[in-house]
C-alpha atoms as a PDB file:
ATOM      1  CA  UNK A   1       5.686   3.971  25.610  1.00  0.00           C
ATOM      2  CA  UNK A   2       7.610   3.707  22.477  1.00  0.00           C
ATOM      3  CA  UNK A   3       9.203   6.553  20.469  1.00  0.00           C
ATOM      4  CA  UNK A   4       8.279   6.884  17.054  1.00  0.00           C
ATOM      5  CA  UNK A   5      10.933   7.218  14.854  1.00  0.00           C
ATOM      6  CA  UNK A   6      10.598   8.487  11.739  1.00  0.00           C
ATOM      7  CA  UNK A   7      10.022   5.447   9.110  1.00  0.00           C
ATOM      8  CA  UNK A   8      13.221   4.698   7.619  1.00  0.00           C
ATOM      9  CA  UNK A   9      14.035   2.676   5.050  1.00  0.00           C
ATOM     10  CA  UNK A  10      10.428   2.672   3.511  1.00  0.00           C
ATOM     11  CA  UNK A  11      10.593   4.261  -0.449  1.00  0.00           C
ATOM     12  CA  UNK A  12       7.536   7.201   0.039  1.00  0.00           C
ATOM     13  CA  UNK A  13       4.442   6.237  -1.315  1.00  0.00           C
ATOM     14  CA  UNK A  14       4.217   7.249  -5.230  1.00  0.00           C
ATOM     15  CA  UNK A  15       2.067   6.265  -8.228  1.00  0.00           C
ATOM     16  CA  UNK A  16       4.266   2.917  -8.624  1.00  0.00           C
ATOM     17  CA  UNK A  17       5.327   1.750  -5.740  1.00  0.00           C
ATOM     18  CA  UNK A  18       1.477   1.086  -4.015  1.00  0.00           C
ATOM     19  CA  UNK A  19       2.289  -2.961  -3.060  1.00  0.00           C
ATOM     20  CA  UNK A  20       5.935  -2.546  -1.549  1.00  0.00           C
ATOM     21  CA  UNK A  21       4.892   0.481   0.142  1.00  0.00           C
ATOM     22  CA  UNK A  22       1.892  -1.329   1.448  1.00  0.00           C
ATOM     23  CA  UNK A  23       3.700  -4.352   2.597  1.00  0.00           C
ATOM     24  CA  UNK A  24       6.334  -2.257   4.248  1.00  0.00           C
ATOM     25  CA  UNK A  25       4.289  -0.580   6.253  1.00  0.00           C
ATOM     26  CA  UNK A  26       2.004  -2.948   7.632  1.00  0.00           C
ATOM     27  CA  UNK A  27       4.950  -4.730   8.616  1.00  0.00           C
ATOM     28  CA  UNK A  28       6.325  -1.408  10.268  1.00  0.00           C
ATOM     29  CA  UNK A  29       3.245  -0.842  11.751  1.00  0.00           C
ATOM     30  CA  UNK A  30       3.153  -4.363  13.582  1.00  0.00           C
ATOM     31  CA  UNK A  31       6.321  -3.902  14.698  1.00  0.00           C
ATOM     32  CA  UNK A  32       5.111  -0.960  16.296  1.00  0.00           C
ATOM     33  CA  UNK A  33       1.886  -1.983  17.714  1.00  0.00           C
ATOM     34  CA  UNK A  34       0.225   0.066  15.497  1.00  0.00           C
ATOM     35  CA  UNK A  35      -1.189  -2.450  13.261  1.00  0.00           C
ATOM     36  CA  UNK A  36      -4.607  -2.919  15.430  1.00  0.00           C
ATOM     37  CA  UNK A  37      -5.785   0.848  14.559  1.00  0.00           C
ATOM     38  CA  UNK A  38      -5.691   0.102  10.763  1.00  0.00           C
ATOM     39  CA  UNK A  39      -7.043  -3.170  11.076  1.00  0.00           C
ATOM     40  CA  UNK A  40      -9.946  -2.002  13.325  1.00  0.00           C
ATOM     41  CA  UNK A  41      -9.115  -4.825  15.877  1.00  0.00           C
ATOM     42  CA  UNK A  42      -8.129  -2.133  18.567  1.00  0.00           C
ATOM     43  CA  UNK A  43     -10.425  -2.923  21.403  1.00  0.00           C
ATOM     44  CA  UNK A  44     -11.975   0.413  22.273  1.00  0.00           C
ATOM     45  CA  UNK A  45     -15.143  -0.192  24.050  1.00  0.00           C
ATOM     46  CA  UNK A  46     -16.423   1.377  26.770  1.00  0.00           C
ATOM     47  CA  UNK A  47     -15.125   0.372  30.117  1.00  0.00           C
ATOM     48  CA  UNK A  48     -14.562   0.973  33.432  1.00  0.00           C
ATOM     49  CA  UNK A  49     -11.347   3.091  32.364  1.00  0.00           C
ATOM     50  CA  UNK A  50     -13.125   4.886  29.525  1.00  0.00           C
ATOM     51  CA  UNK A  51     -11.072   8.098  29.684  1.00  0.00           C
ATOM     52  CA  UNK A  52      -8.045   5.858  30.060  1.00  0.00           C
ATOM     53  CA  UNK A  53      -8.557   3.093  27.254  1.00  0.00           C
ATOM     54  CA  UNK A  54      -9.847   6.390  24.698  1.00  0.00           C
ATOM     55  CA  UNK A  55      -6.623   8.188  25.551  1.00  0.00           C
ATOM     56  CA  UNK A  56      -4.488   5.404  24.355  1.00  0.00           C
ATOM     57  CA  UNK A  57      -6.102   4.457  21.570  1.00  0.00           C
ATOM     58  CA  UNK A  58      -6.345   8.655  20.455  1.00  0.00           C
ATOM     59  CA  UNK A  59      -2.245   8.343  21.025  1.00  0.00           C
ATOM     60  CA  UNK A  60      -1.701   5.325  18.687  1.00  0.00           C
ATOM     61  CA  UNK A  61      -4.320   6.496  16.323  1.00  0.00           C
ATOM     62  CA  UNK A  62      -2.128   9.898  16.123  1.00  0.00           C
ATOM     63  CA  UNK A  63       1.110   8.007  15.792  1.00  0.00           C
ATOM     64  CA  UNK A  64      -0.355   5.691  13.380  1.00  0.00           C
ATOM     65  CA  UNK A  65      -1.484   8.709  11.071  1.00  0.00           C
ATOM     66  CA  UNK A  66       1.450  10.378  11.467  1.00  0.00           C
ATOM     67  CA  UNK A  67       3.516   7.277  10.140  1.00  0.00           C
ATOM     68  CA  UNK A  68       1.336   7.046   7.359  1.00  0.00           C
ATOM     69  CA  UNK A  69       1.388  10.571   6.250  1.00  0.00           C
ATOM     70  CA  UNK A  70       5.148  10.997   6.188  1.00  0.00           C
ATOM     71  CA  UNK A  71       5.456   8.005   4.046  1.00  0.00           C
ATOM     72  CA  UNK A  72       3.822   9.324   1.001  1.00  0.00           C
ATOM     73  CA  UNK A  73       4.505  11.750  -1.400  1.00  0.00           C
ATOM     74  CA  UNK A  74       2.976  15.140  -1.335  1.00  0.00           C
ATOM     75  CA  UNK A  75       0.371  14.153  -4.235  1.00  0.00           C
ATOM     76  CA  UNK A  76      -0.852  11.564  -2.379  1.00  0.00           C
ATOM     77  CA  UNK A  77      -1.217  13.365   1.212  1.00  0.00           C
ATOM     78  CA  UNK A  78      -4.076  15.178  -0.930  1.00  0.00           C
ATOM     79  CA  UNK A  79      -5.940  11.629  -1.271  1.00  0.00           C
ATOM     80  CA  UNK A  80      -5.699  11.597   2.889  1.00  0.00           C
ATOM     81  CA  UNK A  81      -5.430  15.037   4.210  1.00  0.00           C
ATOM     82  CA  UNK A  82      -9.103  14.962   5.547  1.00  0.00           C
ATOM     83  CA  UNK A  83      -9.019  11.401   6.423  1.00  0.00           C
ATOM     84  CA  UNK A  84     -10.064  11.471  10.246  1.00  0.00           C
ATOM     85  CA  UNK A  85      -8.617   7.758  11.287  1.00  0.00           C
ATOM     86  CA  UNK A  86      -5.636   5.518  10.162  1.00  0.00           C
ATOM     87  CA  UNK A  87      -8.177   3.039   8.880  1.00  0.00           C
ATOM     88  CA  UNK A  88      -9.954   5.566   6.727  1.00  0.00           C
ATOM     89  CA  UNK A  89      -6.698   6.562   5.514  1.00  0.00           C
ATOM     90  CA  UNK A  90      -5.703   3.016   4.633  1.00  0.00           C
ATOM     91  CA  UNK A  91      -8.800   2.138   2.709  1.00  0.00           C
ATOM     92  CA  UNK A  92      -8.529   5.267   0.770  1.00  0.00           C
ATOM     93  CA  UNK A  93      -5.430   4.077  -0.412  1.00  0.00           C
ATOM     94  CA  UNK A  94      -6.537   0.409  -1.033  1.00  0.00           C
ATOM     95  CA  UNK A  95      -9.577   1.445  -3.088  1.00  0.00           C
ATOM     96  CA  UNK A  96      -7.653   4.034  -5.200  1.00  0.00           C
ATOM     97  CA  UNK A  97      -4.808   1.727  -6.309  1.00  0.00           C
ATOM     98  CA  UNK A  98      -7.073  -1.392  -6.884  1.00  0.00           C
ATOM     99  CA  UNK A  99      -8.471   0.839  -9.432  1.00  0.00           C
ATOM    100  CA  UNK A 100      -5.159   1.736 -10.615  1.00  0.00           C
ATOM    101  CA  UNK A 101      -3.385  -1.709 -10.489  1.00  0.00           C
ATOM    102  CA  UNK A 102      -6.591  -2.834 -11.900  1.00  0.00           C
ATOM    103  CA  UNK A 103      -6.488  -0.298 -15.070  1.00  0.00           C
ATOM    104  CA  UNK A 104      -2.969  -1.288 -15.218  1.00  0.00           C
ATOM    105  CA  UNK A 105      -3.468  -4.822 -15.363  1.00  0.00           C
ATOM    106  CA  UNK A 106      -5.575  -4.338 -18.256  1.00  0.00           C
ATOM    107  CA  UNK A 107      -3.260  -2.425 -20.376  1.00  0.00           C
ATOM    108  CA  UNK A 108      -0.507  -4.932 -19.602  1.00  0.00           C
ATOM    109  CA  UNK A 109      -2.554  -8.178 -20.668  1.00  0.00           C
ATOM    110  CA  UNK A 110      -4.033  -6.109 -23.784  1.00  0.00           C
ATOM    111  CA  UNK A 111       0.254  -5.319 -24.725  1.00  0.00           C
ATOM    112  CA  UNK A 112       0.867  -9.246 -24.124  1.00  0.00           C
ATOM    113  CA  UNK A 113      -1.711 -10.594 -26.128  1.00  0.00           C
ATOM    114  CA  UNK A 114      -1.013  -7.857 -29.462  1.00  0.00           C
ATOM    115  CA  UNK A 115       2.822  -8.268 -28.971  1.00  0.00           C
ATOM    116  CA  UNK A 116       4.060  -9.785 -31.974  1.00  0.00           C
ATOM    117  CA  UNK A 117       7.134 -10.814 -33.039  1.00  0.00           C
ATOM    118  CA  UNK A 118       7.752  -8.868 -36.172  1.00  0.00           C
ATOM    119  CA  UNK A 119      11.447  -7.136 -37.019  1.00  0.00           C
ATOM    120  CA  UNK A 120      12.584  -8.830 -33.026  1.00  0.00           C
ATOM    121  CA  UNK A 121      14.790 -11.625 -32.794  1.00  0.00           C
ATOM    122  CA  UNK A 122      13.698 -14.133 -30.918  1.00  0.00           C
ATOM    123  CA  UNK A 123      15.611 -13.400 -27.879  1.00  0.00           C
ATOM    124  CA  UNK A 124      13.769  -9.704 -28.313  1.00  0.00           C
ATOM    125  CA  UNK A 125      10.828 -10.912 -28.153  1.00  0.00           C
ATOM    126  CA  UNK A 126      11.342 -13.792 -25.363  1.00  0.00           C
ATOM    127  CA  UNK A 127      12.430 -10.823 -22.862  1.00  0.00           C
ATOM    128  CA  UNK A 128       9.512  -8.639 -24.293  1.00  0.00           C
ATOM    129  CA  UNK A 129       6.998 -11.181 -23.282  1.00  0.00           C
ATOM    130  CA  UNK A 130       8.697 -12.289 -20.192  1.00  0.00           C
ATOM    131  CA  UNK A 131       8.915  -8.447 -18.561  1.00  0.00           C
ATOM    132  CA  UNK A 132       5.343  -8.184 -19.329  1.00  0.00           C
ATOM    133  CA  UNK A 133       4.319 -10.965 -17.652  1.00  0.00           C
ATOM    134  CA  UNK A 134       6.341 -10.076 -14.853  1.00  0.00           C
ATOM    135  CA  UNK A 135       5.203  -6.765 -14.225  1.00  0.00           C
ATOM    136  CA  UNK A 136       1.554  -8.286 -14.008  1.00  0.00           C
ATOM    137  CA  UNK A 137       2.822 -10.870 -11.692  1.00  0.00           C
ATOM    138  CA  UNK A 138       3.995  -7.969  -9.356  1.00  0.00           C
ATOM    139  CA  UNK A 139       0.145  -6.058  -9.860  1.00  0.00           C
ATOM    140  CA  UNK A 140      -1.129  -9.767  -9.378  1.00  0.00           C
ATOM    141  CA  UNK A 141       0.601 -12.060  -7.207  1.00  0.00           C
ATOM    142  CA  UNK A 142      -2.027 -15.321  -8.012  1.00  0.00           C
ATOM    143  CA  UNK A 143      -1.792 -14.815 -11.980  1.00  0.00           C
ATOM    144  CA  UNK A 144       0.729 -17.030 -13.452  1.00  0.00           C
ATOM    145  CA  UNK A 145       3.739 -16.651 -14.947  1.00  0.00           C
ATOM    146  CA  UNK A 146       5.791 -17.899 -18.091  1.00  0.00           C
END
């Protein structure tokens, strides 16, 4: 079986950074044949080989937590400390930053539509606009952009 190597290359999970780190590690996670835990495809019926087939799945369950819970920052190893499987763990995550990416979302379309012009040249207020709308595009990939 594989080594796990400690998950380089991936920026630690913070208040900002919720859809690279996400993306990042599912792809890590594939690579690794870990994917299957979070996603709750692992086959893990009962069998003729129970002990065997449980045993595995215990190993990549471990290995899968592990990866996740060096990957985030200290603050948010509180939102997962008790979380007893990698799929648990996931969701956690999921449902707390849809509510944050949500809140921010909110904020961000509230800015664009009361930006105004005012004492900005043009070009001001062009980028002004533009970075808004960009940083909702990144919190919502389907909304579109200017």
């Amino acid at each position: 079986m594989r080594n796990l190597q400690v998950v380089g290359g991936i920026k630690k999970l913070n208040n900002k950074n919720y859809n690279t780190w996400a993306t990042c590690m599912e792809s890590y996670l594939q690579g690794q044949d870990f994917w299957a835990v979070i996603g709750n495809n692992e086959v893990t019926q009962l069998d003729e080989d129970t002990s065997s087939t449980l045993r595995k799945w215990k190993i990549k369950a471990s290995k899968t937590m592990f990866a996740l819970k060096t990957t985030v920052e200290d603050d948010m190893l509180e939102h997962i400390r008790k979380a007893k499987t990698p799929k648990e763990a996931w969701d956690t995550f999921a449902t707390l930053f849809s509510k944050m990416i949500d809140t921010r979302l909110q904020l961000l379309e509230n800015e664009l539509l009361s930006v105004a012009q005012k004492d900005m040249t043009i070009a001001e207020y062009f980028h002004k606009v533009k970075f808004i709308c960009r940083e909702i595009s990144e919190l919502d990939p389907s909304a579109a952009t200017v």
